[in-house]
Protein backbone atom coordinates (compact mmCIF):
# COMPACT_ATOMS: atom_id res chain seq x y z
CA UNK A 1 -12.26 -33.06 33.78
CA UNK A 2 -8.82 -31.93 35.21
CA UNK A 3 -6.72 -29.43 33.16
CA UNK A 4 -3.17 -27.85 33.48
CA UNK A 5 -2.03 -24.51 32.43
CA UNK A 6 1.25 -24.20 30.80
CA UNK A 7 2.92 -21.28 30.57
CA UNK A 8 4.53 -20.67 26.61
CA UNK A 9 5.98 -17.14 27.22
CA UNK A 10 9.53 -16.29 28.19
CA UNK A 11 8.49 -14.48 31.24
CA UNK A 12 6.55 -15.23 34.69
CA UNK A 13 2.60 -14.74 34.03
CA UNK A 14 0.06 -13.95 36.66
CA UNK A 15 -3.17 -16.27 36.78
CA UNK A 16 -6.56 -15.69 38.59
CA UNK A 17 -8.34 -18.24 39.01
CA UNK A 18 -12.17 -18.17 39.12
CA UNK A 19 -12.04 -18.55 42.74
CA UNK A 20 -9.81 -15.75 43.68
CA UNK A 21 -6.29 -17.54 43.86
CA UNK A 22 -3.67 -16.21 41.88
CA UNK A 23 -0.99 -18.42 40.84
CA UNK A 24 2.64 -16.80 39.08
CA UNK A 25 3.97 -19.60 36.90
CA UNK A 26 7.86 -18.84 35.38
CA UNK A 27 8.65 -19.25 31.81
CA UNK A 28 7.66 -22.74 30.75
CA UNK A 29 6.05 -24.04 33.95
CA UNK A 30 3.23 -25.90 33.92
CA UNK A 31 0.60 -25.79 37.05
CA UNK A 32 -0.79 -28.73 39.22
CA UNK A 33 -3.54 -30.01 38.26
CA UNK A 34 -6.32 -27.41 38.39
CA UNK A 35 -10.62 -27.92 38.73
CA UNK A 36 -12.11 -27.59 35.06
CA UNK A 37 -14.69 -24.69 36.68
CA UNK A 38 -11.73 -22.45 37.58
CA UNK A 39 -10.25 -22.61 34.10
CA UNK A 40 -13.22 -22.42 31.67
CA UNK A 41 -14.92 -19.59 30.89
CA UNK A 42 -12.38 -17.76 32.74
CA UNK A 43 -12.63 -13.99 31.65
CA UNK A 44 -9.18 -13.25 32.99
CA UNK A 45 -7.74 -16.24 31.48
CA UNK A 46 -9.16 -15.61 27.72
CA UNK A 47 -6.95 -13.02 26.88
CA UNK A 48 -3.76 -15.19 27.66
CA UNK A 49 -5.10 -17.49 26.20
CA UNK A 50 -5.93 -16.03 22.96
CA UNK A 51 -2.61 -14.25 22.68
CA UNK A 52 -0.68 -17.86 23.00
CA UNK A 53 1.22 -16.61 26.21
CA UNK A 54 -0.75 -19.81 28.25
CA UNK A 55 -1.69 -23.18 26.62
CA UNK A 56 -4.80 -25.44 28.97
CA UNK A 57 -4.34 -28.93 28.36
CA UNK A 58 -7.03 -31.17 29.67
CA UNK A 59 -5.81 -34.13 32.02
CA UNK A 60 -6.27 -37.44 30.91
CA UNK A 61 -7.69 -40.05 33.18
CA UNK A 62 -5.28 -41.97 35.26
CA UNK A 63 -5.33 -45.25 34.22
CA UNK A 64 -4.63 -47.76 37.11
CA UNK A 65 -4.98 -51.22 37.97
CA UNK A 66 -7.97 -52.28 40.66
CA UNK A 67 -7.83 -55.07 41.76
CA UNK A 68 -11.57 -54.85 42.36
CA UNK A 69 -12.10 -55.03 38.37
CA UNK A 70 -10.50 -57.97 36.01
CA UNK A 71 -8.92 -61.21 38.43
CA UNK A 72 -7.95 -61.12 41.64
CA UNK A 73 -4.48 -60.65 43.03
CA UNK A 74 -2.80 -63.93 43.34
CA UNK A 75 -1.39 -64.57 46.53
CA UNK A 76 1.57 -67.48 46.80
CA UNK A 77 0.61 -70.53 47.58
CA UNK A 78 1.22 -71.79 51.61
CA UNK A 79 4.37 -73.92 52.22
CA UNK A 80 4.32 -77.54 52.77
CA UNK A 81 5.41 -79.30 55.81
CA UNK A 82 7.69 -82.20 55.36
């Protein structure tokens, strides 16, 4: 599952990620979404974490409309010739 990091600390904090990206996030910004494998048992991350400097929020699932699931899309009816 997806997951954000927010920053909670009044200054810019440095992240590395699992796969060797770093991202600097300012005072209250939150990232883009982010894979759950370069969050989670992050060893870099845990320490932030712990301290309440950086909050991970999991990502909820988007939900949409398909119009592959439920009724079809209705589609107006042709005009009549008079």
């Amino acid at each position: 599952m997806p997951c954000t990091i927010k920053n909670q600390s009044t200054g810019t904090v440095c992240l590395r990620l699992k796969d060797g990206r770093s991202l600097h996030l300012a005072a209250g910004a939150t990232t883009p979404e982010l894979e759950d494998a370069q969050v989670r048992a992050n060893r870099r991350l845990a320490p932030l974490v712990e301290r309440g400097l950086i909050l991970v929020e999991d990502v909820a699932p988007k939900k949409g409309k398909s119009t592959a699931q439920g009724s079809p899309a209705k589609t107006p009816a042709p005009a009549k010739k008079t």
